[in-house]
C-alpha atoms as a PDB file:
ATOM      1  CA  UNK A   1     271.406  91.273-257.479  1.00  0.00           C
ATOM      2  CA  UNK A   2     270.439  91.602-253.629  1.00  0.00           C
ATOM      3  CA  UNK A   3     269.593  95.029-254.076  1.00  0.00           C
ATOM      4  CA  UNK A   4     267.011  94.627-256.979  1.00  0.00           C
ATOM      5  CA  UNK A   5     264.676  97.626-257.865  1.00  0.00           C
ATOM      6  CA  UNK A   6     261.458  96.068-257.684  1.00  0.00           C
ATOM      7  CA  UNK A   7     258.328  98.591-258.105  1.00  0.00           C
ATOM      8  CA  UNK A   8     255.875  98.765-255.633  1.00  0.00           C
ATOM      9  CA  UNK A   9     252.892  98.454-258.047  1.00  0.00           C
ATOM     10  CA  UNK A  10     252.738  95.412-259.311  1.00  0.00           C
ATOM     11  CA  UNK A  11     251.332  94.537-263.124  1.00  0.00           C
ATOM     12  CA  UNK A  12     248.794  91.373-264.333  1.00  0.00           C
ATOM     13  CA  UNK A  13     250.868  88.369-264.648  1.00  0.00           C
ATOM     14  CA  UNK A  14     249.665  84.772-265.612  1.00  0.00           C
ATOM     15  CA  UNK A  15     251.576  81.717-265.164  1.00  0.00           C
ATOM     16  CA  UNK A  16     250.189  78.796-267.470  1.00  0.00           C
ATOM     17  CA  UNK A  17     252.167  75.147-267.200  1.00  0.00           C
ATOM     18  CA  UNK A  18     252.133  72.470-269.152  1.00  0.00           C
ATOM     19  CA  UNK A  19     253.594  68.572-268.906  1.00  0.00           C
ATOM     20  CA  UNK A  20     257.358  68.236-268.979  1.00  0.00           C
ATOM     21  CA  UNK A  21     258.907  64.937-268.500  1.00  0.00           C
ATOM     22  CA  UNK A  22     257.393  62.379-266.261  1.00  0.00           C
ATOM     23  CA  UNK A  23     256.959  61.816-262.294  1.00  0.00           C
ATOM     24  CA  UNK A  24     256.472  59.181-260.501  1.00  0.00           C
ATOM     25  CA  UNK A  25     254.731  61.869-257.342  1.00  0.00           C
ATOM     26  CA  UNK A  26     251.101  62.554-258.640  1.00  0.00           C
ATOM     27  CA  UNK A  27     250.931  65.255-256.125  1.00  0.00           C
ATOM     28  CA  UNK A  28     254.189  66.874-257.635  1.00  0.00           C
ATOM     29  CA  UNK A  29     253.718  66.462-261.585  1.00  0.00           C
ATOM     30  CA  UNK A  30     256.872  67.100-263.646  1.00  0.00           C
ATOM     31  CA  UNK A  31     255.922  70.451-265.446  1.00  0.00           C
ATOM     32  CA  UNK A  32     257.150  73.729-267.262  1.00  0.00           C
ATOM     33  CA  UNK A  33     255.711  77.221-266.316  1.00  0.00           C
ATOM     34  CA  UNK A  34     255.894  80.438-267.969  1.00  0.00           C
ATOM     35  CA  UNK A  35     255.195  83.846-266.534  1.00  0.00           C
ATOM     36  CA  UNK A  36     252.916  85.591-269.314  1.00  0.00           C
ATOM     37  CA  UNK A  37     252.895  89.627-269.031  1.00  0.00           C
ATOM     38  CA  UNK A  38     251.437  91.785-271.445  1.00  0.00           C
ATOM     39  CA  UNK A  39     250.452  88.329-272.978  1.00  0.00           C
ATOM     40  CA  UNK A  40     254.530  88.084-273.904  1.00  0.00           C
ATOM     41  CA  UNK A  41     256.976  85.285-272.287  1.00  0.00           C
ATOM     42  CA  UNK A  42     260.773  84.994-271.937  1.00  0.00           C
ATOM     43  CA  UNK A  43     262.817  82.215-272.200  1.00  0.00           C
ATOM     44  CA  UNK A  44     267.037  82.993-272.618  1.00  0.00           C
ATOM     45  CA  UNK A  45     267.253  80.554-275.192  1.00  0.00           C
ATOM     46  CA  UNK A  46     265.112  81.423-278.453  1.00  0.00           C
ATOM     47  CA  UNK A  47     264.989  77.741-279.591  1.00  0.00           C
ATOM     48  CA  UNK A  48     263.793  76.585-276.335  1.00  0.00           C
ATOM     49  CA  UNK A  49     261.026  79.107-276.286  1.00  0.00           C
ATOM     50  CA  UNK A  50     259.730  78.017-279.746  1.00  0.00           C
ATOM     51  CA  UNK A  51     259.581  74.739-279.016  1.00  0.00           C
ATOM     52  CA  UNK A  52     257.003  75.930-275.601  1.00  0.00           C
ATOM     53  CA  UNK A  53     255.307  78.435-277.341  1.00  0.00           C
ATOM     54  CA  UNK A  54     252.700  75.819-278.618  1.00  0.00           C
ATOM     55  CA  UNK A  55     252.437  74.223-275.156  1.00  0.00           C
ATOM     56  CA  UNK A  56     252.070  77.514-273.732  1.00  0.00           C
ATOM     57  CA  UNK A  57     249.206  78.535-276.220  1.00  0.00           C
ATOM     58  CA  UNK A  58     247.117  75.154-275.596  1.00  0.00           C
ATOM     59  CA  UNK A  59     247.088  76.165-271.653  1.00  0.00           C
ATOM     60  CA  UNK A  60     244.904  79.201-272.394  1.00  0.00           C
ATOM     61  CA  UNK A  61     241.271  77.150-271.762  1.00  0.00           C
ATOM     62  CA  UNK A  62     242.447  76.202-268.133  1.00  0.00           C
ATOM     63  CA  UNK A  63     240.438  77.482-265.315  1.00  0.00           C
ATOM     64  CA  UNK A  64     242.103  80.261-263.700  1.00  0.00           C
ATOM     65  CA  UNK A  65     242.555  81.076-259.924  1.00  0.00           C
ATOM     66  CA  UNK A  66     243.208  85.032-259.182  1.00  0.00           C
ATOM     67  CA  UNK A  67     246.542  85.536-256.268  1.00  0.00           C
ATOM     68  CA  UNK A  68     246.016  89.185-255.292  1.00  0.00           C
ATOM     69  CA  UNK A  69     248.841  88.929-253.214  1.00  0.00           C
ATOM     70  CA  UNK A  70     251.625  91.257-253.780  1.00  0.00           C
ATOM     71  CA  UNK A  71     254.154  88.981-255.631  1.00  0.00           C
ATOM     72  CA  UNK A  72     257.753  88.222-257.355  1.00  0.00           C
ATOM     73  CA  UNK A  73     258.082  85.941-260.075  1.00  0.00           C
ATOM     74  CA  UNK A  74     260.345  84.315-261.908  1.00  0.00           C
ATOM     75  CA  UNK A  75     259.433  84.324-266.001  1.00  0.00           C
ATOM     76  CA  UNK A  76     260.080  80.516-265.494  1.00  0.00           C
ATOM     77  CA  UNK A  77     259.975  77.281-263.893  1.00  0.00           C
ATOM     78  CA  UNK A  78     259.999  73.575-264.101  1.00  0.00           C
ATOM     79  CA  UNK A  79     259.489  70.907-261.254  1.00  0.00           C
ATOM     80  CA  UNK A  80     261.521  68.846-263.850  1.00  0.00           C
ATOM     81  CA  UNK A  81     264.885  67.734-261.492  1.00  0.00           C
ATOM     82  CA  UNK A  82     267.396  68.443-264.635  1.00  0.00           C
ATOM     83  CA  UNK A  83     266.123  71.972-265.764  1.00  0.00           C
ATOM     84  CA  UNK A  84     265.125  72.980-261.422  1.00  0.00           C
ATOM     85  CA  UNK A  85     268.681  72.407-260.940  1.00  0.00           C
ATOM     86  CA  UNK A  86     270.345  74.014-263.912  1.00  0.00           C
ATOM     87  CA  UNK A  87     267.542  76.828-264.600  1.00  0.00           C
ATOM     88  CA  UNK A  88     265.953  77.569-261.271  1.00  0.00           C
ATOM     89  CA  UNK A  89     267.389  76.282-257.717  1.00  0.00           C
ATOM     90  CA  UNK A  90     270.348  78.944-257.364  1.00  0.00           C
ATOM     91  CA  UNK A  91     268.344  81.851-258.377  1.00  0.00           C
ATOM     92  CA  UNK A  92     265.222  81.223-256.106  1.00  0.00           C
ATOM     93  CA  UNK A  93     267.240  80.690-253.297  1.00  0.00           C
ATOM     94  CA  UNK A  94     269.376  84.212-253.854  1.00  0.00           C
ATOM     95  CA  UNK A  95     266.586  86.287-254.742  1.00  0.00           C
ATOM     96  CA  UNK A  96     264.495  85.365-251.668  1.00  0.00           C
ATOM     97  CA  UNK A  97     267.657  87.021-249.792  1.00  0.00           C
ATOM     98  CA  UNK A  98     266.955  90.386-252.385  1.00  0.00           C
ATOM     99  CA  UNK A  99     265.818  93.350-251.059  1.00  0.00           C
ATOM    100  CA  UNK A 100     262.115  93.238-251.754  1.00  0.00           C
ATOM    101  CA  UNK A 101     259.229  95.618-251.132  1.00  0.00           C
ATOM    102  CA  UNK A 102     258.058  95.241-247.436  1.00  0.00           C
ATOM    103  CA  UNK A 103     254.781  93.256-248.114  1.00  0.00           C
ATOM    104  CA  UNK A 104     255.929  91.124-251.337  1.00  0.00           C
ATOM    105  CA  UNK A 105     256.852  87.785-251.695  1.00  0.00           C
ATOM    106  CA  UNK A 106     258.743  85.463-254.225  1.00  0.00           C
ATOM    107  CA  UNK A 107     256.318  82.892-255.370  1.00  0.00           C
ATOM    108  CA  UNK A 108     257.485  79.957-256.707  1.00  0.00           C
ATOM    109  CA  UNK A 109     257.101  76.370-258.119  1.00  0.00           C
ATOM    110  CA  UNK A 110     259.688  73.097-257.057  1.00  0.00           C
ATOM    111  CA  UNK A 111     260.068  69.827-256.901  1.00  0.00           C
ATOM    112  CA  UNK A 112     258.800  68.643-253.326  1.00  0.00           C
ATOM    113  CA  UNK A 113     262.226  66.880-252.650  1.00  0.00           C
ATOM    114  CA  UNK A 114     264.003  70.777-252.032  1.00  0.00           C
ATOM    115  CA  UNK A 115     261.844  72.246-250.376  1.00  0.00           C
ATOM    116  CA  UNK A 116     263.637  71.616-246.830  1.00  0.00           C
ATOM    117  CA  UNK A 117     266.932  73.004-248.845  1.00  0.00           C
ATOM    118  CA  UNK A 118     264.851  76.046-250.003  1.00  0.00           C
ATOM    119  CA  UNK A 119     263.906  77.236-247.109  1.00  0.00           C
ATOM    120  CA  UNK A 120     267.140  76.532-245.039  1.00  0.00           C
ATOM    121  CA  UNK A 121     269.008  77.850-247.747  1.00  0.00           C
ATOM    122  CA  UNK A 122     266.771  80.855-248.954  1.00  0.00           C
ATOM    123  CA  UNK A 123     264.549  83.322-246.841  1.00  0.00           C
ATOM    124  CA  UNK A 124     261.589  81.542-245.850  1.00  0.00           C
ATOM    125  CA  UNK A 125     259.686  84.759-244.795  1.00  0.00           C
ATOM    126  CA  UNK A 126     259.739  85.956-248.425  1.00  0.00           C
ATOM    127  CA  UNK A 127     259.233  82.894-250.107  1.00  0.00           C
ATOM    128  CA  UNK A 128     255.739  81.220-251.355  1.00  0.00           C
ATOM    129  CA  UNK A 129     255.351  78.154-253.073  1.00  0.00           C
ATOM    130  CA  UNK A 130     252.851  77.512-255.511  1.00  0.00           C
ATOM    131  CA  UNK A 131     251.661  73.347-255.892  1.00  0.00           C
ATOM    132  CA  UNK A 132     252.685  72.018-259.158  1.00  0.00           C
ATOM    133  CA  UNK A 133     249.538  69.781-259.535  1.00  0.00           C
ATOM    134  CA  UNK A 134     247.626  73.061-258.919  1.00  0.00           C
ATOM    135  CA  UNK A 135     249.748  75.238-261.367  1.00  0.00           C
ATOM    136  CA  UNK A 136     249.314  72.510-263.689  1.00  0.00           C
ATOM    137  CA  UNK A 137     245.249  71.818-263.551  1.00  0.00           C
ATOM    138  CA  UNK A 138     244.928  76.032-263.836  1.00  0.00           C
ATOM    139  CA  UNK A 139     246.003  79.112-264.955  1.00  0.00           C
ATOM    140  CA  UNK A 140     247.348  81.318-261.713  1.00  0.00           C
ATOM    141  CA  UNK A 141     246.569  85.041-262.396  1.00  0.00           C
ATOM    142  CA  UNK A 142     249.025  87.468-260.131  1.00  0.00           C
ATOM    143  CA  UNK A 143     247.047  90.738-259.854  1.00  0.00           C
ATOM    144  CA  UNK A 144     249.850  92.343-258.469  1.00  0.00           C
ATOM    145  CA  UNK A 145     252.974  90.758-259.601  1.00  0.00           C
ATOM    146  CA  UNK A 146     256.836  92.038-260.454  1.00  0.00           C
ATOM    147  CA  UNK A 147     258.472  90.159-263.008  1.00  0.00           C
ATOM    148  CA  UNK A 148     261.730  89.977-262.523  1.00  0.00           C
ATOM    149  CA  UNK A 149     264.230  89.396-265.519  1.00  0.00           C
ATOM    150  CA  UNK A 150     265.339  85.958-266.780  1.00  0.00           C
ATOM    151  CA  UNK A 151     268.474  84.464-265.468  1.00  0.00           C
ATOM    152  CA  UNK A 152     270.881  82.273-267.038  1.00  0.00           C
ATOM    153  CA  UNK A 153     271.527  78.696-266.850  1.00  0.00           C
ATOM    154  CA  UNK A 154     274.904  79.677-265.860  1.00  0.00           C
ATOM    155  CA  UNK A 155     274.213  82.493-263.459  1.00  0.00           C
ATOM    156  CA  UNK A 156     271.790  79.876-262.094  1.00  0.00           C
ATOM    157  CA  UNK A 157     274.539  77.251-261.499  1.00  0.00           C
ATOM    158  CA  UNK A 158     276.968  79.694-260.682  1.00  0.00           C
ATOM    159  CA  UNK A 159     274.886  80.784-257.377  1.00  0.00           C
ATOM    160  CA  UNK A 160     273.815  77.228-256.643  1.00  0.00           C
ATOM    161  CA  UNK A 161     277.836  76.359-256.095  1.00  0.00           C
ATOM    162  CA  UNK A 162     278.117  79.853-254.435  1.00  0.00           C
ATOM    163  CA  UNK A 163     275.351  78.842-252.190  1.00  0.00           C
ATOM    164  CA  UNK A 164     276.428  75.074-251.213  1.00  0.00           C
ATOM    165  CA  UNK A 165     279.989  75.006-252.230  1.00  0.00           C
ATOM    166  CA  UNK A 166     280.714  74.023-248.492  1.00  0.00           C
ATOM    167  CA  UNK A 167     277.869  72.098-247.879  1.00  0.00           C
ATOM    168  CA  UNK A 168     278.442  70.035-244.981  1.00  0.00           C
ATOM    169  CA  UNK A 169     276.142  67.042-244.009  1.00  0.00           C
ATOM    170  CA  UNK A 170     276.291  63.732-242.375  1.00  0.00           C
ATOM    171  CA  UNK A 171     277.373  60.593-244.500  1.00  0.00           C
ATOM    172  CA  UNK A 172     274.950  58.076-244.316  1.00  0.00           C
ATOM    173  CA  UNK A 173     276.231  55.236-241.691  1.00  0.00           C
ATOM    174  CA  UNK A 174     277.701  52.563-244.094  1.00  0.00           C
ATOM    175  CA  UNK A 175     280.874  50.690-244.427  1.00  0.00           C
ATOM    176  CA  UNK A 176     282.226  51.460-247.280  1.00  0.00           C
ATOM    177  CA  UNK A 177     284.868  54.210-248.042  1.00  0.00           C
ATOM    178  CA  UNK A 178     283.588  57.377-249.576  1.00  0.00           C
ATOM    179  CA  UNK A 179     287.027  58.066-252.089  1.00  0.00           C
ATOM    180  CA  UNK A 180     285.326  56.917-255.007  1.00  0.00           C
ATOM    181  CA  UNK A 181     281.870  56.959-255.898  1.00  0.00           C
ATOM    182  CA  UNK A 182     279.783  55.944-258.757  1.00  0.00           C
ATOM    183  CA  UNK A 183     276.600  58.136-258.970  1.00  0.00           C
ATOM    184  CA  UNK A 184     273.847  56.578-260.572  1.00  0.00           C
ATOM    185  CA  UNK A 185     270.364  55.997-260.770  1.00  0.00           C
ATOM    186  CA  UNK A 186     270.329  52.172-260.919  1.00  0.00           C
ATOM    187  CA  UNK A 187     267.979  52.010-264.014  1.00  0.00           C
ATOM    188  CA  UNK A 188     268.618  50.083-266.853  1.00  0.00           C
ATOM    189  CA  UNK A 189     267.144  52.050-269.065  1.00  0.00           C
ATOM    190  CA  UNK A 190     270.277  54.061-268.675  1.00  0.00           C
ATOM    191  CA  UNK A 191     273.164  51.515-268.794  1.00  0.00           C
ATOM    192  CA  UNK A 192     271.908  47.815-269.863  1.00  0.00           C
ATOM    193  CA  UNK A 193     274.548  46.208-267.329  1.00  0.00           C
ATOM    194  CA  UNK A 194     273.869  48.468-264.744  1.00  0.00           C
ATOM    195  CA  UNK A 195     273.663  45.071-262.624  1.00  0.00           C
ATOM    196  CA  UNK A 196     277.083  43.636-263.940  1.00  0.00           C
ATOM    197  CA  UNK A 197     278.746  47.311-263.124  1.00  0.00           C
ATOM    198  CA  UNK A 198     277.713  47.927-260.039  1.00  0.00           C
ATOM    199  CA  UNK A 199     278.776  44.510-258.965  1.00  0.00           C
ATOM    200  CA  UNK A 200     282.223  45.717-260.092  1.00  0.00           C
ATOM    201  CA  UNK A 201     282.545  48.506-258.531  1.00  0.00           C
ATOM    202  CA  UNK A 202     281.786  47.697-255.624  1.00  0.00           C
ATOM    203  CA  UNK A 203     284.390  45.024-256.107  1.00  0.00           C
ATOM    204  CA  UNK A 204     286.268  47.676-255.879  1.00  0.00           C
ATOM    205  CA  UNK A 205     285.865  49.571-253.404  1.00  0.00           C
ATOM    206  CA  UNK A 206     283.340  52.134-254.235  1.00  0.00           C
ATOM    207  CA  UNK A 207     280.400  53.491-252.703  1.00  0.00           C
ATOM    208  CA  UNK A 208     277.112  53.711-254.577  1.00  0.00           C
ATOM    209  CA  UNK A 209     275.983  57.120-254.682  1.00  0.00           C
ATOM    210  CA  UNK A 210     271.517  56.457-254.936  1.00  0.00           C
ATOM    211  CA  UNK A 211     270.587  60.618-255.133  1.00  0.00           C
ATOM    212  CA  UNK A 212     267.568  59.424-254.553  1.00  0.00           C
ATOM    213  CA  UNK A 213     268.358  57.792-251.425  1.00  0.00           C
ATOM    214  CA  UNK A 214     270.205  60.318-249.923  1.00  0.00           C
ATOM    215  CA  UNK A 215     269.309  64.279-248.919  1.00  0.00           C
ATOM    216  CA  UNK A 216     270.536  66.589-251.629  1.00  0.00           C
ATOM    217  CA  UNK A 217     273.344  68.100-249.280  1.00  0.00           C
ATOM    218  CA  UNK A 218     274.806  64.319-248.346  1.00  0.00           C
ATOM    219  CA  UNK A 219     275.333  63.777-252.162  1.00  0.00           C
ATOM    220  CA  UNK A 220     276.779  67.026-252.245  1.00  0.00           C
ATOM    221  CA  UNK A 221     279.936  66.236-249.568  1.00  0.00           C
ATOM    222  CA  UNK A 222     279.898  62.611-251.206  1.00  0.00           C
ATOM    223  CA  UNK A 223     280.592  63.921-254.446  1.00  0.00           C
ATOM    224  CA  UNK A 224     282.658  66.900-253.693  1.00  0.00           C
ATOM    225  CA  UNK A 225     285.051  64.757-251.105  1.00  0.00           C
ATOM    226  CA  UNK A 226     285.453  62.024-253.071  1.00  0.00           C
ATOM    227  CA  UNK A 227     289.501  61.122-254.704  1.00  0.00           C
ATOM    228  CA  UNK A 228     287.671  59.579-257.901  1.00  0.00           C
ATOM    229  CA  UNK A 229     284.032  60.133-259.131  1.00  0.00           C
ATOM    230  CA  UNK A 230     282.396  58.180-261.766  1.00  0.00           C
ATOM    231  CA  UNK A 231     278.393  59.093-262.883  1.00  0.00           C
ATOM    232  CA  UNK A 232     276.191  57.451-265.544  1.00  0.00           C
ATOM    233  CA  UNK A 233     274.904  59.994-267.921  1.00  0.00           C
ATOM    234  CA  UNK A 234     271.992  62.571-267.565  1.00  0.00           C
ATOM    235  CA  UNK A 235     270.106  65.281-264.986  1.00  0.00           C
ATOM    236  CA  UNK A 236     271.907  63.334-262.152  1.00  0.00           C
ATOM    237  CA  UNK A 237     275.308  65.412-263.296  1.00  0.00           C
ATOM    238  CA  UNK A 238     273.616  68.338-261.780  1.00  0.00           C
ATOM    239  CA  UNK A 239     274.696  67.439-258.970  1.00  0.00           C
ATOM    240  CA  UNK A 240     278.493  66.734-259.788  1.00  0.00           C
ATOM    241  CA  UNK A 241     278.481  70.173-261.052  1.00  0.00           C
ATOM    242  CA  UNK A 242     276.784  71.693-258.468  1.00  0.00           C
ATOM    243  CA  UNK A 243     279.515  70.487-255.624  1.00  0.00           C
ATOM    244  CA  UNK A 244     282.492  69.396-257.493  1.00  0.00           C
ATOM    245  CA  UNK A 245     285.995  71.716-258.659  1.00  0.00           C
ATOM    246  CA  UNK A 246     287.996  68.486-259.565  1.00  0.00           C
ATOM    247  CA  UNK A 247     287.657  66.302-262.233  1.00  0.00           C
ATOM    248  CA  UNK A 248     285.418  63.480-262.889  1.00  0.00           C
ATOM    249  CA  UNK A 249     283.960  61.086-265.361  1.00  0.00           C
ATOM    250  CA  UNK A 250     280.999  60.455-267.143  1.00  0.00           C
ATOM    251  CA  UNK A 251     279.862  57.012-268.794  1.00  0.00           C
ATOM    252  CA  UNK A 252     278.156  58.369-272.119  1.00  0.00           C
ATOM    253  CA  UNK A 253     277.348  57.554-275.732  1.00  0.00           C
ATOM    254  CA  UNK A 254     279.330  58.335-278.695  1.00  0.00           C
ATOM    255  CA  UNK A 255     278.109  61.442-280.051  1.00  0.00           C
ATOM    256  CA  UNK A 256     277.678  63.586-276.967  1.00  0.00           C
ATOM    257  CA  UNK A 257     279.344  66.599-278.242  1.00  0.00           C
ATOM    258  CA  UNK A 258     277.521  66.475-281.565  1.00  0.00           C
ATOM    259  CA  UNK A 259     274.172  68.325-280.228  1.00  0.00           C
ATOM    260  CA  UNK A 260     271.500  70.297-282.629  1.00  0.00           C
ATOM    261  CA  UNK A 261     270.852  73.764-281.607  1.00  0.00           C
ATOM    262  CA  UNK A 262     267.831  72.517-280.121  1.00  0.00           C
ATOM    263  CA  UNK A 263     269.475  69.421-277.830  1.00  0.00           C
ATOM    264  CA  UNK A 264     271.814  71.890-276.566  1.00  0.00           C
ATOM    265  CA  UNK A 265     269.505  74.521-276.033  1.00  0.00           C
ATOM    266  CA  UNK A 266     267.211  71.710-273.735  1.00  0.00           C
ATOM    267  CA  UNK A 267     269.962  70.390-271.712  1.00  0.00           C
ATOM    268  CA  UNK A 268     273.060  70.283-273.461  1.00  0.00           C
ATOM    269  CA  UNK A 269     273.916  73.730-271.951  1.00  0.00           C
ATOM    270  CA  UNK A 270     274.347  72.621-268.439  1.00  0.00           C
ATOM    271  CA  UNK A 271     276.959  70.144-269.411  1.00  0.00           C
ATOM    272  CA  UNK A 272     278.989  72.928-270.508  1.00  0.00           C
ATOM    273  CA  UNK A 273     279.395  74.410-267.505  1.00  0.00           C
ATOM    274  CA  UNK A 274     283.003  73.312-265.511  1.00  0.00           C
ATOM    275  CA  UNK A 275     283.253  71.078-269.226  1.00  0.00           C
ATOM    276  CA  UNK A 276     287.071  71.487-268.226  1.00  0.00           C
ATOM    277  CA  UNK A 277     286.625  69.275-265.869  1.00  0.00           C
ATOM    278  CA  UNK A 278     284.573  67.053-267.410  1.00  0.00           C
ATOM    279  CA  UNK A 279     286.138  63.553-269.155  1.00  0.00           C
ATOM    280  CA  UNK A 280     283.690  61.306-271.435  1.00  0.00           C
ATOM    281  CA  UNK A 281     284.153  57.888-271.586  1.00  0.00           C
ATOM    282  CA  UNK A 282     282.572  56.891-274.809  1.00  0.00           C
ATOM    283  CA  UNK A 283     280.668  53.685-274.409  1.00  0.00           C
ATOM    284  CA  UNK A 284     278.878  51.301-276.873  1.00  0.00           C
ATOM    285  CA  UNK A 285     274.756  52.081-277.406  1.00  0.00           C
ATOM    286  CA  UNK A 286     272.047  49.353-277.851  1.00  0.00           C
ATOM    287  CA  UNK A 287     270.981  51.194-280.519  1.00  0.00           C
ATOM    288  CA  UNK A 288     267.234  51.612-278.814  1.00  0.00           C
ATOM    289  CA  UNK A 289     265.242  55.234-279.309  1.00  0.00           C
ATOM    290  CA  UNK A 290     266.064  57.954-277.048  1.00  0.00           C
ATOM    291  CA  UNK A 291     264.819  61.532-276.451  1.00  0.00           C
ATOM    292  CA  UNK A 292     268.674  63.242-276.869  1.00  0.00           C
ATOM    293  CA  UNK A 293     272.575  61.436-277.118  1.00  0.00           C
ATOM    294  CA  UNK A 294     272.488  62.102-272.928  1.00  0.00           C
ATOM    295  CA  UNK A 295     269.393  59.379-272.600  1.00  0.00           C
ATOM    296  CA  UNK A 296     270.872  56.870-274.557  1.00  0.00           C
ATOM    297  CA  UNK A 297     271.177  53.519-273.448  1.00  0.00           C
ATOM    298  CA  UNK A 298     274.728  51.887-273.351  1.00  0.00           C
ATOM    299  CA  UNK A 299     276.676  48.936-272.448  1.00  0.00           C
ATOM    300  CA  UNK A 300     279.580  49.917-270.189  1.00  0.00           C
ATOM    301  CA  UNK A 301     283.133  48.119-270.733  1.00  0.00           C
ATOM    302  CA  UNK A 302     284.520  47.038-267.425  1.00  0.00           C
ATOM    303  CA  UNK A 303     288.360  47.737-268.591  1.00  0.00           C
ATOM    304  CA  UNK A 304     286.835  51.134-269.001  1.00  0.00           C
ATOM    305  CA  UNK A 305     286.376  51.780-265.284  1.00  0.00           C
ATOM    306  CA  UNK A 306     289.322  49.088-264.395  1.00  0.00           C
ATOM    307  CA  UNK A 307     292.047  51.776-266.435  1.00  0.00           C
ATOM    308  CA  UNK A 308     290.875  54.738-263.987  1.00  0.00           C
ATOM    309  CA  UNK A 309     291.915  52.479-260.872  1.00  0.00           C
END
């Protein structure tokens, strides 16, 4: 893959975006791109691209901005944490390392939290990134782009634990023990006694794992040094699968492995990959609407997490 054969002419290549989840950073807008050439996109998952193919069209009345700029591109990207980290993070990183023409660069499109892992990770001389809100208020048209072929979900993850399978950072000063960890998000929209668990498990020795309190590479060495890991459901798993080759175990509703082709074409995918390490614990739901069986709210048993101690 490091020794690509990218032309030196490049071809007309727009990128149109759209709204894909929701973000609390204005500046950084949770979105989907798609790299249009020869007025054709790619997705590796057909039911996944019909579902975008409307979104995609709707973009078309956007003003556009012209990049002359000799360019690389990916045929997609999100800013959405989930699909970055299973569909995007591993490859951008690798492919800035590729053997590129002299004077081209790998544009490309991320949530603002990884861009110091990026660039430490990747090859900041060839890299360019494009601003989400920007990408998402217009249509960018590459004058002289290479497109370069769609990658895998797993090839993706495969080169993100590749890349920081021996991440090493820091642990943040605290005084609890790091051998087991409950990662979680701390919402309730997630798990209705989020309040009453924590409380628990702290009872019991474990750390709290905040990803969004941490750097990306601490939760990394949390979660991959850690005797016993325990995660709420949901994007945050990324990151379990990103650093972790022993098992671990995720709180989740009833009916997780009963995905349409469409749920498991959206996210269920990622959660297949290391599934043999993987163990469900099947938990009660309130019964309130969700998007997909991963977002569903539940009510965690305590004896649940007591019977893994």
């Amino acid at each position: 893959m490091l020794n690509l054969q990218i032309a030196d002419a490049g071809k007309r290549v727009e990128l149109r975006s759209f709204n894909f989840g929701d973000s609390a950073d204005l500046t950084n807008p949770s979105i989907a791109t798609v790299a249009l050439e020869d007025s054709m996109g790619f997705h590796n998952t057909a039911s996944f691209l019909k579902d975008m193919r409307g979104n995609v069209k709707h973009q078309r009345n956007k003003p556009c901005i012209t990049v002359d700029e000799p360019a690389v591109l990916l045929p997609y990207y999100t800013t959405h944490f989930g699909h970055f980290s299973g569909d995007c993070l591993g490859a951008i990183i690798a492919l800035s390392k590729a053997k590129l023409p002299s004077k081209r660069k790998l544009f490309y499109i991320a949530p603002n939290s990884f861009d110091h892992v990026i660039t430490k990770y990747g090859n900041p001389e060839r890299l360019q990134k494009i601003n989400s809100k920007l990408a998402l208020e217009n249509n960018l048209i590459f004058t002289n782009a290479c497109q370069l072929p769609r990658m895998s979900s797993w090839q993706n993850l495969s080169l993100c634990t590749q890349i920081f399978g021996e991440t090493k950072a820091s642990l943040p000063a605290d005084n609890t023990s790091f051998k087991k960890v409950f990662l979680t998000s701390g919402r309730s929209e997630r798990i209705a006694n989020i309040d009453e668990v924590i409380e628990f498990v702290k009872g019991e020795g474990f750390y709290i794992c905040r990803s969004d309190q941490i750097t990306f590479e601490q939760c990394l060495t949390i979660l991959r040094e850690a005797d016993l890991v325990v995660s709420e459901n949901g994007s945050i798993t990324y990151n379990i699968l990103i650093a972790r080759n022993k098992p671990f175990y995720i709180l989740s509703s009833k009916g997780w492995d009963q995905l349409s082709q469409e749920e498991f074409a959206g996210g269920g995918i990622y959660n297949a990959f290391k599934a043999y390490l993987t163990k469900y614990i099947e938990c009660k739901t309130t019964g309130l609407p969700s998007h997909h069986h991963f977002s569903s709210q539940i009510i965690v048993d305590l004896g649940d997490i007591r019977n893994l101690l």
